[in-house]
PDB file of N, CA and C in Angstrom:
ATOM      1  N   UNK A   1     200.204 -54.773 -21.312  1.00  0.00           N
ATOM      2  CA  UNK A   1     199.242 -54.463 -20.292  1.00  0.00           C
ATOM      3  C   UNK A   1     197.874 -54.246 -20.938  1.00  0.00           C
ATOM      4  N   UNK A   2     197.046 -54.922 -20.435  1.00  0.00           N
ATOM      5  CA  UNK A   2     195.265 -54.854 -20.863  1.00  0.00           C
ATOM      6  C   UNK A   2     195.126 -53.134 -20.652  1.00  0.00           C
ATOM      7  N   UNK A   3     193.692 -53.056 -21.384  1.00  0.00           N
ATOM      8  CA  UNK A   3     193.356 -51.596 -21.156  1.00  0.00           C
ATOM      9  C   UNK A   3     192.676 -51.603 -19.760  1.00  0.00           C
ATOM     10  N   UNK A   4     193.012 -50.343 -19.400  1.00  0.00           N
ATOM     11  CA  UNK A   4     192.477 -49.767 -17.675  1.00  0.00           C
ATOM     12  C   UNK A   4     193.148 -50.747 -16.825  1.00  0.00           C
ATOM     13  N   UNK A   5     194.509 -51.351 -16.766  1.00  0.00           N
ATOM     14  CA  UNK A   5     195.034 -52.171 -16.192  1.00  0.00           C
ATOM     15  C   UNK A   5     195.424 -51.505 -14.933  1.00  0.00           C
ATOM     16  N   UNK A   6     195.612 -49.928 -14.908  1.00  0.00           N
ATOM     17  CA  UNK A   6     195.887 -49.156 -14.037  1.00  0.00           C
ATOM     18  C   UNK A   6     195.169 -48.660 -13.181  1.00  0.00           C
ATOM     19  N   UNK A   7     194.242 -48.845 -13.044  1.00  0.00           N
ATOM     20  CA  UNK A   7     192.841 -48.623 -12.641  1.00  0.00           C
ATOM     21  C   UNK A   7     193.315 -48.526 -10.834  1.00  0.00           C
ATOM     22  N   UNK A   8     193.690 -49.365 -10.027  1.00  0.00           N
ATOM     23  CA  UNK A   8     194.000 -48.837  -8.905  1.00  0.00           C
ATOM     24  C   UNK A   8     195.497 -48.750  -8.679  1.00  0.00           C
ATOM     25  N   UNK A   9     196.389 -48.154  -9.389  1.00  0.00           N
ATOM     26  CA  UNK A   9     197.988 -48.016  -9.064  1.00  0.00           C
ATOM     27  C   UNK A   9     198.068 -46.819  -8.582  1.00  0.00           C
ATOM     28  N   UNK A  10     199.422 -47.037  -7.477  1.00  0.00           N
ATOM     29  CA  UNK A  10     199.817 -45.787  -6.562  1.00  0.00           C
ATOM     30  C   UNK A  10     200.565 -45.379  -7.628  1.00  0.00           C
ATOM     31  N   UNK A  11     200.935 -44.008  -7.219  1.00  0.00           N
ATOM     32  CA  UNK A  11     202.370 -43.148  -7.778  1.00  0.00           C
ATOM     33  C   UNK A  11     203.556 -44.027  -8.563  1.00  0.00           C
ATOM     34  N   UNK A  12     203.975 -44.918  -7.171  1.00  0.00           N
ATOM     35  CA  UNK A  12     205.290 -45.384  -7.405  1.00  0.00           C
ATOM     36  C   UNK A  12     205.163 -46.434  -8.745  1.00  0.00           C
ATOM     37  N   UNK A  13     203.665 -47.257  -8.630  1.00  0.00           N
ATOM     38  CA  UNK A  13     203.461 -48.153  -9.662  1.00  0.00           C
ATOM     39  C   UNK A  13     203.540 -47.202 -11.037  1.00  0.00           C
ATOM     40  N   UNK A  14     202.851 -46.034 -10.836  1.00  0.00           N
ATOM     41  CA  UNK A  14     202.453 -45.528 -12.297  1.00  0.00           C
ATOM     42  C   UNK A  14     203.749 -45.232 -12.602  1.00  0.00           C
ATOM     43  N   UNK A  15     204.988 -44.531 -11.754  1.00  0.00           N
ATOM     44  CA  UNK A  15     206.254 -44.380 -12.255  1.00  0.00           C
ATOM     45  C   UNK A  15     206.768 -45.075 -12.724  1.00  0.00           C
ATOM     46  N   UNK A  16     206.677 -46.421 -12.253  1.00  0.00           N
ATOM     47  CA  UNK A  16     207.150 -47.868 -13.057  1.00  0.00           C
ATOM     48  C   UNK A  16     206.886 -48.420 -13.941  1.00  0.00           C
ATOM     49  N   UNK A  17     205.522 -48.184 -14.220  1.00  0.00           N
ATOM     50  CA  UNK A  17     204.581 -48.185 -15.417  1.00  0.00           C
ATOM     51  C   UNK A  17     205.077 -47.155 -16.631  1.00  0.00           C
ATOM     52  N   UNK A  18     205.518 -45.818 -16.069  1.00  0.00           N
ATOM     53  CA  UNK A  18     205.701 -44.930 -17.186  1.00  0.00           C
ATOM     54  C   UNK A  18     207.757 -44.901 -17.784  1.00  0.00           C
ATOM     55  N   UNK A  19     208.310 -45.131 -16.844  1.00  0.00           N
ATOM     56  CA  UNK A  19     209.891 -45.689 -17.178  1.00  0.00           C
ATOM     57  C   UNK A  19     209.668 -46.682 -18.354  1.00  0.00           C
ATOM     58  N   UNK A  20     208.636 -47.643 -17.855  1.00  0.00           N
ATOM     59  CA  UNK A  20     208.451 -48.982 -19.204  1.00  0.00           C
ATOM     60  C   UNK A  20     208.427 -48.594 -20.100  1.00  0.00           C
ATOM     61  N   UNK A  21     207.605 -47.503 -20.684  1.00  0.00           N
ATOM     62  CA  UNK A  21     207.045 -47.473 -21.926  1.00  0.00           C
ATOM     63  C   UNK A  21     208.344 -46.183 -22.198  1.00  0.00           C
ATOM     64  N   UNK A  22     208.757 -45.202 -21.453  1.00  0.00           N
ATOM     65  CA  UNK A  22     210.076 -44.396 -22.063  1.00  0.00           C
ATOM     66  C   UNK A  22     211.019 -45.244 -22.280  1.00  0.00           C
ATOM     67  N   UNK A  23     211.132 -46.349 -21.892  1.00  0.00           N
ATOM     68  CA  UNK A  23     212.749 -47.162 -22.627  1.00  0.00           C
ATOM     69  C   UNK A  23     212.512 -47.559 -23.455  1.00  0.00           C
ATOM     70  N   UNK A  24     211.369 -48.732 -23.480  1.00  0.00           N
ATOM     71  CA  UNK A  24     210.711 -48.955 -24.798  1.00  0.00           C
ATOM     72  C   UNK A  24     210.190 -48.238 -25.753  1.00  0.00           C
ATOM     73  N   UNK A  25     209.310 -47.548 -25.624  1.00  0.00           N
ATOM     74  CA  UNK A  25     209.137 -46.761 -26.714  1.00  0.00           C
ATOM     75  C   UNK A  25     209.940 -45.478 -27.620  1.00  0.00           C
ATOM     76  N   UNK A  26     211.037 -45.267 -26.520  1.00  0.00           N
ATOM     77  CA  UNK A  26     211.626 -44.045 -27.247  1.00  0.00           C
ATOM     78  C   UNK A  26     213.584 -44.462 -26.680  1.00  0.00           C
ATOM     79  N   UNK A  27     213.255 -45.357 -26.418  1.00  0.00           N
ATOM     80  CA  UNK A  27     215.078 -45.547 -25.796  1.00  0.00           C
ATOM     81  C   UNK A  27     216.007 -44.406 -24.625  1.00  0.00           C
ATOM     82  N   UNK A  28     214.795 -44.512 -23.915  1.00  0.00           N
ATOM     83  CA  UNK A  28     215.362 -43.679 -22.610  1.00  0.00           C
ATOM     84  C   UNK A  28     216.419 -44.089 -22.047  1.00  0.00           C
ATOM     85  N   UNK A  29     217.132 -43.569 -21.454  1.00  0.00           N
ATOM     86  CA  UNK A  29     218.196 -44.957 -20.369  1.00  0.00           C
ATOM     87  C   UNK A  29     217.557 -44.742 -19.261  1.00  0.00           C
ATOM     88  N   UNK A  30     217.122 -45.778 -18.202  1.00  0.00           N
ATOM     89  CA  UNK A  30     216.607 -45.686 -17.096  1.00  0.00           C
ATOM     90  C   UNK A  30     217.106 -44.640 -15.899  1.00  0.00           C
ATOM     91  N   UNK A  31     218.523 -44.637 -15.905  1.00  0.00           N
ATOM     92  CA  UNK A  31     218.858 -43.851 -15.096  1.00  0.00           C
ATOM     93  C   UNK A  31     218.714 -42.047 -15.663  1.00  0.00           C
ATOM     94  N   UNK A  32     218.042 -41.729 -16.457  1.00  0.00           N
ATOM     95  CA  UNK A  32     217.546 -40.665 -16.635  1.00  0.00           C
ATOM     96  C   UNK A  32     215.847 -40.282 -16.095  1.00  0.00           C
ATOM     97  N   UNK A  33     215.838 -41.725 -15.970  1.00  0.00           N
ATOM     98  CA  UNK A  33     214.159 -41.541 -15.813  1.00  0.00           C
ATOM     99  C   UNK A  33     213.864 -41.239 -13.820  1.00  0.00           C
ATOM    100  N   UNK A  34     213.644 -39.925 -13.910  1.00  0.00           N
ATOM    101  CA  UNK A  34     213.527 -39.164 -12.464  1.00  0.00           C
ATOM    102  C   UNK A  34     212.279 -38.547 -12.446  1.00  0.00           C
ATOM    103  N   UNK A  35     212.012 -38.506 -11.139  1.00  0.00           N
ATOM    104  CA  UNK A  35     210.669 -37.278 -11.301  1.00  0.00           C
ATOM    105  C   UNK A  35     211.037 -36.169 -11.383  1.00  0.00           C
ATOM    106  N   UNK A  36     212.142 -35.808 -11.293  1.00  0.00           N
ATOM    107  CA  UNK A  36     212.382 -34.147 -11.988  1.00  0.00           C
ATOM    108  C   UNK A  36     212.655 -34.269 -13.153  1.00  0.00           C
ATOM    109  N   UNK A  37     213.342 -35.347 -13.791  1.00  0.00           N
ATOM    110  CA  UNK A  37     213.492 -34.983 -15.307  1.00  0.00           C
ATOM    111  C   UNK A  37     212.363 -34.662 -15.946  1.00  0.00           C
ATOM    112  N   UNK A  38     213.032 -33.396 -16.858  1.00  0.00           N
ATOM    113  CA  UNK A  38     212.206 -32.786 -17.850  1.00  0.00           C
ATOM    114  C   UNK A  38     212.225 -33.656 -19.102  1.00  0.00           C
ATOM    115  N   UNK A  39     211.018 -34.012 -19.610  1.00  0.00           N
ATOM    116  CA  UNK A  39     210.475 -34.787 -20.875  1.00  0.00           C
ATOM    117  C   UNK A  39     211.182 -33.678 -22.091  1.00  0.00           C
ATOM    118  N   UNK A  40     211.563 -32.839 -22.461  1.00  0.00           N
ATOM    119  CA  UNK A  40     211.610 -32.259 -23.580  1.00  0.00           C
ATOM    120  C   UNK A  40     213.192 -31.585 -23.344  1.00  0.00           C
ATOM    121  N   UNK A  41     213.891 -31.204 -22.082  1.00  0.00           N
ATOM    122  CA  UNK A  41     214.860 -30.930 -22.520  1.00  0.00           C
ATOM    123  C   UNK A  41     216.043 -32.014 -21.679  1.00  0.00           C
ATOM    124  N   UNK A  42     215.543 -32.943 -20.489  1.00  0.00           N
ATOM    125  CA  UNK A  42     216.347 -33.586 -20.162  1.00  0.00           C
ATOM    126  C   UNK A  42     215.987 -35.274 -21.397  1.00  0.00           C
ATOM    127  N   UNK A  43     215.193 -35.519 -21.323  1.00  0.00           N
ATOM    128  CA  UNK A  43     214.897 -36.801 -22.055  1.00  0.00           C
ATOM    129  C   UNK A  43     214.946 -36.715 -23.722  1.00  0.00           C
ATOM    130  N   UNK A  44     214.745 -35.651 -24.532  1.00  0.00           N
ATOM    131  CA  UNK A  44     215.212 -35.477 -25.862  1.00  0.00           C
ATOM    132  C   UNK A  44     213.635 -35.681 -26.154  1.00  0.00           C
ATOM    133  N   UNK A  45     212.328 -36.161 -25.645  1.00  0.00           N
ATOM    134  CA  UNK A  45     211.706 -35.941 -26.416  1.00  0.00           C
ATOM    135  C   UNK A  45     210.895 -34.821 -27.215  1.00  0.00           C
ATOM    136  N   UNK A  46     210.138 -35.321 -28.283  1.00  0.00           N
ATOM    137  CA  UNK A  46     209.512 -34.134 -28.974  1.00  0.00           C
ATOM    138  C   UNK A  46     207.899 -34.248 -28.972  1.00  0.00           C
ATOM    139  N   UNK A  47     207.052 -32.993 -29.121  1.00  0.00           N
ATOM    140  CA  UNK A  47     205.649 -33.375 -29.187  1.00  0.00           C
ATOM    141  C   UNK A  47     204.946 -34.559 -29.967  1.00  0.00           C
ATOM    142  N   UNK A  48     205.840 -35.154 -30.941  1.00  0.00           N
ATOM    143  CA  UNK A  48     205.359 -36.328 -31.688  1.00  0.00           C
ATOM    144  C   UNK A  48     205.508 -37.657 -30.755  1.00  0.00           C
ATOM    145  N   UNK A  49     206.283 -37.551 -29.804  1.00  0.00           N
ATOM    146  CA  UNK A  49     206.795 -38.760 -28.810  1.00  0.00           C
ATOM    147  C   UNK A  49     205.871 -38.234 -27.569  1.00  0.00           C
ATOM    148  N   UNK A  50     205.515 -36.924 -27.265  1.00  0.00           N
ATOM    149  CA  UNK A  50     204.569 -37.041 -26.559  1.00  0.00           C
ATOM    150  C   UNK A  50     203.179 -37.438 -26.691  1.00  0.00           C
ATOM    151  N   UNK A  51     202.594 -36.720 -28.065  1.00  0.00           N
ATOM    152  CA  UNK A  51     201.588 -37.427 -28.061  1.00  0.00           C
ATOM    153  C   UNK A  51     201.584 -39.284 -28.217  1.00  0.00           C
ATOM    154  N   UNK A  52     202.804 -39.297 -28.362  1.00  0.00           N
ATOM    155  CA  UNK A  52     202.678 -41.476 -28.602  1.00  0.00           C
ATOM    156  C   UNK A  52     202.485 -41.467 -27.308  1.00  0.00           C
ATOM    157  N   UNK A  53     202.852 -41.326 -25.924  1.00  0.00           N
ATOM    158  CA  UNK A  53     203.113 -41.299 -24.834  1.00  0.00           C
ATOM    159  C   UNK A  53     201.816 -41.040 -24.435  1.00  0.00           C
ATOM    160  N   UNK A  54     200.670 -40.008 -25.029  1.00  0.00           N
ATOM    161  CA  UNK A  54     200.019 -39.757 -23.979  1.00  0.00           C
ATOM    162  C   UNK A  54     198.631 -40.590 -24.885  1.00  0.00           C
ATOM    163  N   UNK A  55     198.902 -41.435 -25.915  1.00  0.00           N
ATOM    164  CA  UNK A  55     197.917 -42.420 -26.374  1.00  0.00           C
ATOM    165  C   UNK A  55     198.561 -43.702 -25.491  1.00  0.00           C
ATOM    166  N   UNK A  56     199.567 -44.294 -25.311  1.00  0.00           N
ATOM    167  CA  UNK A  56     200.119 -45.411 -24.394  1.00  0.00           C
ATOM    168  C   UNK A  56     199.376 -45.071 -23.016  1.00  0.00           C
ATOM    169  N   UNK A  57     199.316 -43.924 -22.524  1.00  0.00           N
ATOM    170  CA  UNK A  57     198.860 -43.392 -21.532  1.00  0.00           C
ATOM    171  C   UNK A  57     196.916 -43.513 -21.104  1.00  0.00           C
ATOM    172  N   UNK A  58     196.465 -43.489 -22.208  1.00  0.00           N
ATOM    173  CA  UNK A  58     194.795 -43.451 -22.297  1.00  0.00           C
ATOM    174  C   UNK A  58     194.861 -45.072 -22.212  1.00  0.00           C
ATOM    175  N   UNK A  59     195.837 -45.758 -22.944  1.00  0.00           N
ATOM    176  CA  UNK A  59     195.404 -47.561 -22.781  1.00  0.00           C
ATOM    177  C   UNK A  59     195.864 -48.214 -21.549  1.00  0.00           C
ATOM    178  N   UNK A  60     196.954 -47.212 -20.539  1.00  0.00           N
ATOM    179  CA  UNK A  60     196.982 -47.738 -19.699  1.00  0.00           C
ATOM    180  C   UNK A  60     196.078 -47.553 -18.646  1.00  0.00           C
ATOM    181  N   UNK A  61     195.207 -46.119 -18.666  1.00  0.00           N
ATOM    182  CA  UNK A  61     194.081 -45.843 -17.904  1.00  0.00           C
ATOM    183  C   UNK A  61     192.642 -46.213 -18.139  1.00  0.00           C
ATOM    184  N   UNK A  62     192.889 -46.236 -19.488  1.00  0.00           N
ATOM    185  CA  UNK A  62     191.699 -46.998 -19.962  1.00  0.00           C
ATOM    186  C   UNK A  62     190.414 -45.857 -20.020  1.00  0.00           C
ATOM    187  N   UNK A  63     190.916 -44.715 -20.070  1.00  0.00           N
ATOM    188  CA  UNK A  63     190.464 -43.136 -19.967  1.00  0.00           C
ATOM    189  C   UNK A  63     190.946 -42.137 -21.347  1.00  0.00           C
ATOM    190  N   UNK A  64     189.936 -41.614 -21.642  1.00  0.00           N
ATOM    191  CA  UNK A  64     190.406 -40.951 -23.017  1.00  0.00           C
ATOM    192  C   UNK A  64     190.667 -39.382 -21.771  1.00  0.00           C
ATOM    193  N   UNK A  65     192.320 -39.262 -22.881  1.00  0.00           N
ATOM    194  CA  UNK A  65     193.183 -38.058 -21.812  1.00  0.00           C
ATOM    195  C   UNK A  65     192.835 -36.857 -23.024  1.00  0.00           C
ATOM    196  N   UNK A  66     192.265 -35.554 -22.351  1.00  0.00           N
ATOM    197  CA  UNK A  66     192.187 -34.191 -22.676  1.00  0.00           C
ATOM    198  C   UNK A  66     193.673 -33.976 -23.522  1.00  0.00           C
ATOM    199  N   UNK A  67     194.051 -33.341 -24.643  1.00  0.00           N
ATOM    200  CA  UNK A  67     195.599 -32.741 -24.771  1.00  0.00           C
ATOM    201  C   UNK A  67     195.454 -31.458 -24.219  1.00  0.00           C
ATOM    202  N   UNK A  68     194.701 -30.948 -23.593  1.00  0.00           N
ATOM    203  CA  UNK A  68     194.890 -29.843 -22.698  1.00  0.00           C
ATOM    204  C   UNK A  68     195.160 -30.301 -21.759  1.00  0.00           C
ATOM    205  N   UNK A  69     194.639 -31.511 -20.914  1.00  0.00           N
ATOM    206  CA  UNK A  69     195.217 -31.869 -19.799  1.00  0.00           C
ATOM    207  C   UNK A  69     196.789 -31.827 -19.592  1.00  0.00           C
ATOM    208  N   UNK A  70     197.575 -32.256 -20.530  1.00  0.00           N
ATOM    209  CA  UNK A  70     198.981 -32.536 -20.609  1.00  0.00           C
ATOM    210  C   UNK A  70     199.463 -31.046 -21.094  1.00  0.00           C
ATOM    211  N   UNK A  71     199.145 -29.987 -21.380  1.00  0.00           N
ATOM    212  CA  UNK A  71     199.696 -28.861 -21.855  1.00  0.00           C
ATOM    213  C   UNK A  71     200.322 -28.564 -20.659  1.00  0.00           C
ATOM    214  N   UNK A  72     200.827 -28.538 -19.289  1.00  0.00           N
ATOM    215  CA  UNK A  72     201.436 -27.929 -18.185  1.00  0.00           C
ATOM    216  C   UNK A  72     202.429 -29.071 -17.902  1.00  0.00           C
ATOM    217  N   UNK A  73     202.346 -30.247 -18.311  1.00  0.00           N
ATOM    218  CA  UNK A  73     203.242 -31.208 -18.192  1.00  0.00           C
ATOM    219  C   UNK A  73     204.938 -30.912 -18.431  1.00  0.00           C
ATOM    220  N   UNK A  74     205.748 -30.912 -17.819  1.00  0.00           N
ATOM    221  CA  UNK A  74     207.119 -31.130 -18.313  1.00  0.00           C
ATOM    222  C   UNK A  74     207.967 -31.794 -17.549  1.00  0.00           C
ATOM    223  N   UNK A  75     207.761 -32.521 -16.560  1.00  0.00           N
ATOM    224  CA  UNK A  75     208.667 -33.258 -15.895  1.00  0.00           C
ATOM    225  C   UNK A  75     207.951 -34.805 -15.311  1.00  0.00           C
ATOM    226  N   UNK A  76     208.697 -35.816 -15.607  1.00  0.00           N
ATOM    227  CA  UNK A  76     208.053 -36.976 -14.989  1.00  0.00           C
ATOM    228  C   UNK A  76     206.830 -36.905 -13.891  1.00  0.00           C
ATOM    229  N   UNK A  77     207.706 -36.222 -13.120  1.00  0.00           N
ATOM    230  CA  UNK A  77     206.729 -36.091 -11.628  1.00  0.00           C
ATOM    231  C   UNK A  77     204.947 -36.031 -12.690  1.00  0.00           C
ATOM    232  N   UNK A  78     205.685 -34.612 -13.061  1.00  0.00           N
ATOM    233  CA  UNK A  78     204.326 -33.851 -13.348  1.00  0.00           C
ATOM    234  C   UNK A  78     203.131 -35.201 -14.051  1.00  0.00           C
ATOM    235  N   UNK A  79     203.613 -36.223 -15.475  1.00  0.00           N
ATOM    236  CA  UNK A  79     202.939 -36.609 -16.014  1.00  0.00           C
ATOM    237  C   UNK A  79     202.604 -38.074 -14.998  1.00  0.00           C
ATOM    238  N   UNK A  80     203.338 -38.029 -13.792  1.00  0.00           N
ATOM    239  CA  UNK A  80     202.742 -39.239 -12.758  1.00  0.00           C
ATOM    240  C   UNK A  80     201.425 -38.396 -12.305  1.00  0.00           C
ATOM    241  N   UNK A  81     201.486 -37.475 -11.542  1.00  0.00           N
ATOM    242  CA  UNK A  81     200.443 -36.762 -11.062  1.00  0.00           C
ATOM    243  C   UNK A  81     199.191 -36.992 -11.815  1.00  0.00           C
ATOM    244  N   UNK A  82     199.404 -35.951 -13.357  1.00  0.00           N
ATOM    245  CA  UNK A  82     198.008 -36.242 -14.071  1.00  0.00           C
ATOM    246  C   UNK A  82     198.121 -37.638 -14.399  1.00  0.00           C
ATOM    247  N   UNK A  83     198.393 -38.848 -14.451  1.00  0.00           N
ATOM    248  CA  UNK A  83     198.227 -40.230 -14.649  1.00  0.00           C
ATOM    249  C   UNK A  83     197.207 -40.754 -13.538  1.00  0.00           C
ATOM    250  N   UNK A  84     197.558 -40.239 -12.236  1.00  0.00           N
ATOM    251  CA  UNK A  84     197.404 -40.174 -10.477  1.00  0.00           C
ATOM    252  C   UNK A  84     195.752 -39.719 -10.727  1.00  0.00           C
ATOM    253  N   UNK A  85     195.827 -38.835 -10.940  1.00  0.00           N
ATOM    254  CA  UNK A  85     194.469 -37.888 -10.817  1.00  0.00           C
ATOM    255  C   UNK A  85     193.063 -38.380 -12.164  1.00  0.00           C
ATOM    256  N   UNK A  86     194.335 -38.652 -13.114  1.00  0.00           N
ATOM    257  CA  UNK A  86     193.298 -39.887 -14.247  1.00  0.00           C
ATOM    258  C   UNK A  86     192.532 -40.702 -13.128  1.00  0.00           C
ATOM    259  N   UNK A  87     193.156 -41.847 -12.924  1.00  0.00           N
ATOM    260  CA  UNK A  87     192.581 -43.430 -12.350  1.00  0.00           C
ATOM    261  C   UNK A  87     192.128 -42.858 -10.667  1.00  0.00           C
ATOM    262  N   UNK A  88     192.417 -41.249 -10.296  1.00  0.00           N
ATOM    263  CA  UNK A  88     191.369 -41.016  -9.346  1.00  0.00           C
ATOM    264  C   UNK A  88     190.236 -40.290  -9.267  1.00  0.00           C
ATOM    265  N   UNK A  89     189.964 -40.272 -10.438  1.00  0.00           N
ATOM    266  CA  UNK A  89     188.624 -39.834 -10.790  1.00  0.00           C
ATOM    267  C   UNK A  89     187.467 -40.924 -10.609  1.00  0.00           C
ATOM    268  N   UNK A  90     186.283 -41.228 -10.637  1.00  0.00           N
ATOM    269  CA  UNK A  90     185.370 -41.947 -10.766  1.00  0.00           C
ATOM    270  C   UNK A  90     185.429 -42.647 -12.395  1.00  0.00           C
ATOM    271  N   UNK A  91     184.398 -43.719 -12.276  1.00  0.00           N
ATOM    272  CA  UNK A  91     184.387 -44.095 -14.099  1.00  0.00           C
ATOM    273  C   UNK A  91     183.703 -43.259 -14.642  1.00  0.00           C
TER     274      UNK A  91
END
C-alpha cells in the first residue's frame, strides 16, 4: 500500500487494513483478530511489535503518529479508533 493510501477509509476498511499487517507482520491467526482482542495479552504482542505496528501505521496514514497517542491503546477496537481519528483530522 502507497503512503496515505488510507486517507479516506471507514472503520471496517481500517480493520481490514490492520488484520493485514497482524498476520503478516507478526503471524496472528485471523480468527483472533477482533475488536476486543487485546494486543498484548490476547495477541502475544510486545512493545517492540507495537512500535513496528505503529510505524506500518504512520505509512498507512501517511501521518507521523504521537507514541503518546497510542499509550491508552490495548485492544483492536481501540487502535481502529485512533487510526479513525488519524485520517479524520485535516492535512
Amino acid at each position: 500500500m502507497a503512503k496515505g493510501d488510507g486517507a479516506a477509509a471507514s472503520r471496517s476498511e481500517i480493520l481490514v487494513t490492520l488484520s493485514g499487517y497482524l498476520q503478516d507482520m507478526f503471524d496472528v491467526p485471523a480468527d483472533k483478530i477482533t475488536p476486543t482482542a487485546r494486543l498484548f495479552d490476547d495477541l502475544d504482542l510486545d512493545s517492540i511489535d507495537a512500535v513496528d505496528l505503529v510505524v506500518k501505521l504512520q505509512e498507512y496514514t501517511g501521518r507521523k503518529i504521537a507514541p503518546a497517542e497510542f499509550k491508552s491503546v490495548r485492544t483492536i477496537g481501540d487502535v481502529v479508533e485512533k487510526v479513525y481519528a488519524q485520517l479524520s483530522q485535516g492535512s
